[in-house]
Structure formats: structure tokens, C-alpha cells
Protein backbone atom coordinates (compact mmCIF):
# COMPACT_ATOMS: atom_id res chain seq x y z
CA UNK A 1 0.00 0.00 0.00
CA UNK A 2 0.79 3.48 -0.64
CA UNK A 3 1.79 5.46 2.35
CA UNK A 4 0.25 8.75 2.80
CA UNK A 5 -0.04 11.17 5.60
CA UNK A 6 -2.81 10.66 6.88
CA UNK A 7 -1.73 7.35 7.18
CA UNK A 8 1.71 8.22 9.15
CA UNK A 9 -0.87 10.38 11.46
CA UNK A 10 -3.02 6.91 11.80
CA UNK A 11 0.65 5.38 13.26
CA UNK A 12 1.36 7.53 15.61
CA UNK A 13 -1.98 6.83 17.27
CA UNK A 14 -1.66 3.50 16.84
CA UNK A 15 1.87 3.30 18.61
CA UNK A 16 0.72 5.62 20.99
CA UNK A 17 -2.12 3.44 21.90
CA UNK A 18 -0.11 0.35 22.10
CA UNK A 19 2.34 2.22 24.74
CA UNK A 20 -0.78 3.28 26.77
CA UNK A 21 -2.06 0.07 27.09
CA UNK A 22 -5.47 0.94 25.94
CA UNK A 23 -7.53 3.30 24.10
CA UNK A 24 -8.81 5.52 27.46
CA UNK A 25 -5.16 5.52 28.31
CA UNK A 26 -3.92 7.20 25.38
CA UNK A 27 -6.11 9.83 26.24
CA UNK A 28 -4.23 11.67 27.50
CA UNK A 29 -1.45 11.19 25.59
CA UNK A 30 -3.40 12.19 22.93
CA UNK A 31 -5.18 15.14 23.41
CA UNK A 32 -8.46 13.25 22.00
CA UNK A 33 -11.50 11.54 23.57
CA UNK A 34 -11.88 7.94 23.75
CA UNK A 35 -14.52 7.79 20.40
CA UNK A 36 -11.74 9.27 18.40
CA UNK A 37 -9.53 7.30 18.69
CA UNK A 38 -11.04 4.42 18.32
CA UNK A 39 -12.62 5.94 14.84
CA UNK A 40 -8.65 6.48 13.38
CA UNK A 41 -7.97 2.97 14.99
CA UNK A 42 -10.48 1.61 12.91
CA UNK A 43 -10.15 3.77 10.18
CA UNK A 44 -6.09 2.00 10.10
CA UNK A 45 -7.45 -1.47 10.35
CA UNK A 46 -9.55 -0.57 7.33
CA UNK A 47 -6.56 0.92 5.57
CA UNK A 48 -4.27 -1.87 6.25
CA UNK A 49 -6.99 -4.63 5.87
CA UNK A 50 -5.98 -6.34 9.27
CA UNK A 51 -7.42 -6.75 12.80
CA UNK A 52 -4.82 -4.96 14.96
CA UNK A 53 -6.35 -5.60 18.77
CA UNK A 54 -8.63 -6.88 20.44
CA UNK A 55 -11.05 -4.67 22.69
CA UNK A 56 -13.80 -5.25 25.11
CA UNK A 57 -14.49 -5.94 28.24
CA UNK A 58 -11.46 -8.44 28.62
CA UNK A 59 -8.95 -5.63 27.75
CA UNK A 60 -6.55 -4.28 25.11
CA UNK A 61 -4.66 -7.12 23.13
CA UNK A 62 -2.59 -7.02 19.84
CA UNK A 63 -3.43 -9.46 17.60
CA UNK A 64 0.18 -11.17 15.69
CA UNK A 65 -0.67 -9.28 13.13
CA UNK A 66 -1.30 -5.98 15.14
CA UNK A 67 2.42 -6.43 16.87
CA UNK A 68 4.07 -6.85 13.65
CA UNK A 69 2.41 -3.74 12.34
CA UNK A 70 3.68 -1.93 16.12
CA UNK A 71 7.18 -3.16 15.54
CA UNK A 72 7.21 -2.30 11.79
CA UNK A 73 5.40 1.35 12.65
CA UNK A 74 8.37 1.97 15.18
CA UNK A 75 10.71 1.82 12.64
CA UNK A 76 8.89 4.09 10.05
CA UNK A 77 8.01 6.38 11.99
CA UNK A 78 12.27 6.62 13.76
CA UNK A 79 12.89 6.53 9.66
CA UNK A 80 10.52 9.65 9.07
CA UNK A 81 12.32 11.36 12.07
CA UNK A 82 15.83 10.33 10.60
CA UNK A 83 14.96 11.63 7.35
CA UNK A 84 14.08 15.20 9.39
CA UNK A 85 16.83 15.59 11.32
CA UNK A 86 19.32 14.68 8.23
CA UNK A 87 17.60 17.41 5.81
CA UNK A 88 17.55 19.83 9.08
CA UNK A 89 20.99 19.23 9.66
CA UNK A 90 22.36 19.90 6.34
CA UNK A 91 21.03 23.54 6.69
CA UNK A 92 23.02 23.40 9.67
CA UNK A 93 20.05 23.69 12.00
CA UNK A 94 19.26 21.36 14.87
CA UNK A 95 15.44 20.02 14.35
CA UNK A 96 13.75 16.84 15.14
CA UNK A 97 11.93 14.78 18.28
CA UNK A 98 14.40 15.04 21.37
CA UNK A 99 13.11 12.08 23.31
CA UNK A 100 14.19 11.45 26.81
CA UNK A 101 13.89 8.46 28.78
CA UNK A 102 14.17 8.98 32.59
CA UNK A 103 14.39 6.91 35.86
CA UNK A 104 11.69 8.26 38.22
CA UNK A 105 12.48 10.99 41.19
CA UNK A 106 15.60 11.74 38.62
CA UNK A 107 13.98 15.84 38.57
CA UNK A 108 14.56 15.72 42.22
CA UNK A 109 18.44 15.43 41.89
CA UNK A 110 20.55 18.78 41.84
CA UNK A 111 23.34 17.14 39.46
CA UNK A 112 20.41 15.94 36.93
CA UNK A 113 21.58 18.07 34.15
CA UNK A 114 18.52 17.17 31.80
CA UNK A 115 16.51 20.71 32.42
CA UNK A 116 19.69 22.61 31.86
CA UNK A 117 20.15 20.48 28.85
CA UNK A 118 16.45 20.99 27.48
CA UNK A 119 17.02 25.10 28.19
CA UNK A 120 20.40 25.03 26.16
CA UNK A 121 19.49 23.28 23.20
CA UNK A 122 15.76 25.62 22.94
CA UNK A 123 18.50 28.58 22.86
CA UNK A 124 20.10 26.76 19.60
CA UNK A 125 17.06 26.22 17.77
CA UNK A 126 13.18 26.58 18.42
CA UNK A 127 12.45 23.50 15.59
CA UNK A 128 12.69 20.81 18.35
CA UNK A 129 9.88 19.12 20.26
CA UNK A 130 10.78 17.64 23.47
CA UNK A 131 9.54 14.31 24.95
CA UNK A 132 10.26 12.86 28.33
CA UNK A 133 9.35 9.09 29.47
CA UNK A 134 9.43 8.30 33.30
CA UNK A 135 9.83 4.43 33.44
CA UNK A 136 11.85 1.51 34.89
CA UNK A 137 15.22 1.36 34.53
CA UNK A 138 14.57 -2.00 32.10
CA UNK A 139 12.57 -0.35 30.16
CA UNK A 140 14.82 2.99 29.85
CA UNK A 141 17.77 0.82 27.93
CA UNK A 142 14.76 -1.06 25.83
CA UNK A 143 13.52 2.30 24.75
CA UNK A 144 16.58 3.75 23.57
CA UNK A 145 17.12 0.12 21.93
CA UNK A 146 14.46 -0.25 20.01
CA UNK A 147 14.42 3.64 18.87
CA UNK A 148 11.31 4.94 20.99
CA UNK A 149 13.93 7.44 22.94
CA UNK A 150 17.50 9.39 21.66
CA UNK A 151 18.96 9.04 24.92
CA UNK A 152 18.33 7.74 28.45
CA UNK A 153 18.89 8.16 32.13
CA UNK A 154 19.17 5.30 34.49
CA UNK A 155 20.57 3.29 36.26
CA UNK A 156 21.60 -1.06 34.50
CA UNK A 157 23.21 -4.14 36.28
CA UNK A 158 23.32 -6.12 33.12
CA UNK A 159 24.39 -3.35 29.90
CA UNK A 160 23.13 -4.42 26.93
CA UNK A 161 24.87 -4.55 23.65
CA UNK A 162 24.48 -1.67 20.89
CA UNK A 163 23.87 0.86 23.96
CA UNK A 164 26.92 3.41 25.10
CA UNK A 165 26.85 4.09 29.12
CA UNK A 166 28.60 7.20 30.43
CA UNK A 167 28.95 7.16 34.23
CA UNK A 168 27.21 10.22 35.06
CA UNK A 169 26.97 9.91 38.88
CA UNK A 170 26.99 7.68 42.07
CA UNK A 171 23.02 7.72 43.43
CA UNK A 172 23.40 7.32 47.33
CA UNK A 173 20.27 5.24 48.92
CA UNK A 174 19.44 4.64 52.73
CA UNK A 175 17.67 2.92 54.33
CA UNK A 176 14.00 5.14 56.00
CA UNK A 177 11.29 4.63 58.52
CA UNK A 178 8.64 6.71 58.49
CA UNK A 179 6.84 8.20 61.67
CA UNK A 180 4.75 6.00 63.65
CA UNK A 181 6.97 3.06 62.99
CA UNK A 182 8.73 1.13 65.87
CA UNK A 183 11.90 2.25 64.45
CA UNK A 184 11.24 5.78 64.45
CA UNK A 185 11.80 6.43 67.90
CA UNK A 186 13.62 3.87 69.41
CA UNK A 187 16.02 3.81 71.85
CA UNK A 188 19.58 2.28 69.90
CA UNK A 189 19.20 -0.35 72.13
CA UNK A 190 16.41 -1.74 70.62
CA UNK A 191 17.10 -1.00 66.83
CA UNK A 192 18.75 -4.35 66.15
CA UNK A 193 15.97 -6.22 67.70
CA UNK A 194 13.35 -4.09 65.86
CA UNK A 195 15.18 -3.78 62.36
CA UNK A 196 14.89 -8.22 62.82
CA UNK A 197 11.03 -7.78 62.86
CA UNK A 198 11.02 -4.84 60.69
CA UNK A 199 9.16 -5.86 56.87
CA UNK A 200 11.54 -4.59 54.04
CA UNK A 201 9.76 -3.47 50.99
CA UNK A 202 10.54 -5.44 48.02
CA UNK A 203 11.61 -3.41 44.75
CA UNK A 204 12.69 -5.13 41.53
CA UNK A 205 13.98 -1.59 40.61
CA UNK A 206 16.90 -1.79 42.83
CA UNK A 207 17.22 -5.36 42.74
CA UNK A 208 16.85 -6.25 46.44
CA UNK A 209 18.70 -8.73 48.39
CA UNK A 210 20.92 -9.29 45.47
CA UNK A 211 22.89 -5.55 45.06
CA UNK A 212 22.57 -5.11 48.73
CA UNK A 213 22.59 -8.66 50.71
CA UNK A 214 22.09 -7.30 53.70
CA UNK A 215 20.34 -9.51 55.94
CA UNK A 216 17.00 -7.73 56.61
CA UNK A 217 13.73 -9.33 56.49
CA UNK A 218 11.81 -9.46 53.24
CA UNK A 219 8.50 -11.07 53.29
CA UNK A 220 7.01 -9.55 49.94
CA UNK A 221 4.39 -7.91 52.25
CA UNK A 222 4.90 -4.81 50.50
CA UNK A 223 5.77 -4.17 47.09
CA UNK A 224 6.76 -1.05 45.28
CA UNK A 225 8.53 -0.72 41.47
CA UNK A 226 9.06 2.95 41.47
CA UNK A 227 10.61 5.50 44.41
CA UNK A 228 7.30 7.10 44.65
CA UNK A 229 5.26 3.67 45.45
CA UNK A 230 8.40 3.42 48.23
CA UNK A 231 7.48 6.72 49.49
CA UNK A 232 4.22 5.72 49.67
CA UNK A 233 4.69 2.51 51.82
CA UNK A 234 6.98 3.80 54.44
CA UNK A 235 4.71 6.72 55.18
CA UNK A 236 2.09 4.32 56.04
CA UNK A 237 4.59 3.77 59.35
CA UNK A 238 3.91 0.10 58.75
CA UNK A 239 7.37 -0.65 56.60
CA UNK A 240 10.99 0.47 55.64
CA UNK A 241 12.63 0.66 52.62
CA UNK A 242 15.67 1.99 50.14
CA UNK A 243 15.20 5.35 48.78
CA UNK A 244 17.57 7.48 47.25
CA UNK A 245 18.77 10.39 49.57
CA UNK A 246 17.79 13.01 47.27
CA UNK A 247 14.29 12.06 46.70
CA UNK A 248 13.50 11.48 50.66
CA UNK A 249 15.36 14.10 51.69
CA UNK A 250 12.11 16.39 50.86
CA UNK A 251 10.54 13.71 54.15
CA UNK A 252 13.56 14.11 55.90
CA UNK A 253 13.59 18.19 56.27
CA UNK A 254 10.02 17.51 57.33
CA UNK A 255 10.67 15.57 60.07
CA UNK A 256 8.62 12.41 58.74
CA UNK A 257 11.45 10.07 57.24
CA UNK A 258 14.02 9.15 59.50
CA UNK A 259 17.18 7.15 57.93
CA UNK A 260 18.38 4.34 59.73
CA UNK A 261 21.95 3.20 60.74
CA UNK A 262 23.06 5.26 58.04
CA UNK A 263 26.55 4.11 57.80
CA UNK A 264 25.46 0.34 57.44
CA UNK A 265 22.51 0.45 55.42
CA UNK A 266 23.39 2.24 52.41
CA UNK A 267 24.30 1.29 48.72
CA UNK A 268 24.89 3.19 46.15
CA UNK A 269 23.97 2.91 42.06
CA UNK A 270 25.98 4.35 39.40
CA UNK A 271 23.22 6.68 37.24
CA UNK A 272 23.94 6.18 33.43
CA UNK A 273 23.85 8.37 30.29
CA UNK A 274 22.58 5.46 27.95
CA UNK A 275 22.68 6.35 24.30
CA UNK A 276 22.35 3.86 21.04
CA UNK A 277 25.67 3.48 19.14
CA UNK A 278 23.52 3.47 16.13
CA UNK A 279 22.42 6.80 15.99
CA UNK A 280 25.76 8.69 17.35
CA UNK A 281 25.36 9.81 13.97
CA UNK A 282 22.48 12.10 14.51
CA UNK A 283 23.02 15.56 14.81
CA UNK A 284 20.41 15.74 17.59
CA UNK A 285 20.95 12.83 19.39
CA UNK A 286 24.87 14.14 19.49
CA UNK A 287 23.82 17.69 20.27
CA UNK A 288 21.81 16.11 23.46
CA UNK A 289 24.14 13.98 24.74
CA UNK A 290 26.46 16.59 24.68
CA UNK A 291 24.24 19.03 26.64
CA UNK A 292 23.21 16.65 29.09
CA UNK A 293 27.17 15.86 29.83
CA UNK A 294 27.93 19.59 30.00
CA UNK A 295 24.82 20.46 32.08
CA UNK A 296 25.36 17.66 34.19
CA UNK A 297 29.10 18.52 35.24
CA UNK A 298 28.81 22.79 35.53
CA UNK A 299 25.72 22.08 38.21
């Protein structure tokens, strides 16, 4: 089939859609209600002559051929983008999608140099649009694999091939209680005995027992996959967990976090500048890297 526009417009919903999870969760993504989008959806299935999901009551699912139209609309769409940043680029003017992929609580760290980055490069040139994911740090290095993001912030145990990680800096994480928890006003005395009844919350993010081995009690009572769904749990007062000192810090002035045995229940994680060595070649994803770097080290 011929590709048109309108057709390239009937993508991006598509993708967008597919990233959401659902048709009401693209909403907002969007910009569009819920009966719109599911007109362009099927306006592409008619288009392309193919069921692409399934939708009801039991969900959103891609059908095979539906994720083999995703995959092969990914790449289109990163070609359409290429093609737009070359042609900018040989006018010798920075243009394009600058997408960002971030772990979360990241905006709450003085040396994250992305916002300074962001500023610099809408001094150089007012022809780029800026996008900024907030997800694991998995799916940060999948992003930038598979094209969805230029660059990416985050933190990887495991680096995967085709990516370039620059050591940006060393995130510190303790150990918190919150207020009305046995630990938050114990005598030191009693913080051994306490910390061996204490429930740990369980974060794949961070990797648990495994980076930190450290002997504490982890029932999978409470569950979190972000900092914020940390936060969450230890102000409960009913569990403690790992947060980095930057992000609880805001608790901590407060007077409602509490960090405990600092000095022996701490680890730190080395935060990454992930890039694809793919598209080092891109005059954007080059000028962004560079800006976060420079940002990042003249705090």
C-alpha cells in the first residue's frame, strides 16, 4: 500500500495506543477523547486490511498481526524522524523529536543536568519538540534500543549490547522509617531487635537482596517498582525501605522520614547516560548527549 499522511498520522496513534495500554489511556497522551480514537484505529485497520487488537471488556490485546504492524510502525516512523533531522541538519540547523527516557524521582536530583540540557538546546534552535518518558530502569535501555527514545537516564546491572553508558553519577540510597513506625523512635538499644522484625519493601527496581545482601527481612508484604510507590509505603509507618537520599530528603527536612543506621545500610547505584551506538550519527541525538554531559558537570 501506498503510504500517505494521513496514514503516518493513523501510526502515531496506533503506537501511541499500544504504549498506553489501551484506548482511554492514550487519552491523555493524545489530546483526543476515547470515540476518536477508536474511529482512526479503525479507520487503520480498514486501511491496512488487518485486525490490529482486540477490545472489550477483557482488555486491550494485539493481535500477531497488530504487533508486527507496532514493531514495523516503530521503525517508520524513527525513519521519518531520521529523514528530518538529516535534511535539518544539512542547513546546519538542529530540528527533530528530542526524546528522553528517565528513571523516576531523577527531577529531584541537583546534578540531573537534563533541564539545563532541554534550556540550552531551545536557545540553539526553536524546531525541536521535546519528549520525556518516566519508566523503569529495564525499560529505559529497551527504549533507547528499540528507537522509541535518543537518549536515556538510568541506572543497568546487566548493559546491553548496541547501547553506550557514560557514568554520570553515584546515586546514594538509605535505608527510612517513616513516623509512627517502631523504628522511628527507638532507643539504639532496641534498633537491632526491631530492624529483625522490621518488613523490608521489596523493589525489583533496585534489585533487592541481590545488590545489597544485607540480611534484613523481606517477606514480599509490600511491594513497590518505582521511588514514589516506596514513598508511599513507608509513610504508612507500617514498613521500611531503600530510597535514594535526594528524593527522601524532601521527608527528611520535614521531620517524617528518618534514615536508619546510616553508615550500614546504604548502597549506592551508578546513574547512566545510555545512548544507542547506532544513531551517534544524529546531529540531535549528538547535540543532546552533549548538553546533558555539560549540564550535568557545571551544576
Amino acid at each position: 500500500m501506498q503510504v500517505h499522511d494521513v496514514d503516518l498520522r493513523l501510526l502515531r496513534i496506533f503506537v501511541a495506543i499500544v504504549e498506553c495500554g489501551g484506548l482511554s489511556a492514550a487519552e491523555s497522551r493524545l489530546n483526543i477523547g476515547r470515540s476518536t480514537i477508536s474511529s482512526h484505529l479503525s479507520d487503520l485497520e480498514v486501511r491496512l486490511g488487518i485486525k490490529l487488537c482486540k477490545r472489550g471488556r477483557s482488555g486491550f490485546e494485539l493481535t500477531e498481526p497488530g504487533r508486527i504492524t507496532y514493531q514495523a510502525s516503530l521503525e517508520l516512523l524513527q525513519q521519518c524522524e531520521a529523514f528530518a533531522t538529516t535534511v535539518a541538519s544539512s542547513k546546519d540547523e538542529l530540528a527533530g523529536r528530542a526524546t528522553i527516557s528517565v528513571i523516576d524521582t531523577m527531577v529531584s536530583d541537583p546534578r540531573c543536568g537534563v533541564a539545563r540540557a532541554i534550556s540550552a538546546l531551545r536557545a540553539k534552535s526553536d524546531k525541536i519538540q521535546f519528549e520525556i518518558n518516566v519508566c523503569e530502569a529495564r525499560e529505559v535501555e529497551t527504549s533507547v534500543v528499540n528507537g522509541r527514545s535518543l537518549v536515556g537516564l538510568g541506572v543497568s546491572r546487566h548493559q546491553l549490547r548496541g547501547l553506550e553508558y557514560q557514568p554520570l553519577h553515584n546515586e546514594v540510597n538509605y535505608l527510612y522509617c517513616g513516623v509512627g513506625h517502631p523504628l522511628y523512635d527507638c532507643d539504639a538499644s532496641e534498633t537491632d531487635s526491631l530492624l529483625a522484625e522490621a518488613e523490608v519493601i521489596s523493589s525489583n527496581y533496585t534489585r533487592d537482596k541481590e545488590s545489597r545482601n544485607d540480611g534484613l527481612n523481606y517477606q514480599n508484604s509490600a511491594v513497590a517498582y518505582h521511588d514514589e510507590g516506596i514513598a508511599h509505603l513507608i509513610l504508612s509507618g507500617q514498613f521500611i525501605g531503600y530510597l535514594p537520599e535526594h528524593y527522601a530528603s524532601y521527608w527528611v527536612d520535614k521531620g517524617v522520614f528518618k534514615p536508619i543506621l546510616p553508615t550500614k545500610y546504604n548502597y549506592q547505584i551508578p546513574v547512566m547516560l545510555i545512548s544507542s551506538k547506532s544513531s551517534a550519527s544524529s546531529p540531535l541525538a549528538t547535540a543532546l548527549i552533549e548538553e546533558i554531559k555539560r549540564c550535568h558537570h557545571h551544576q
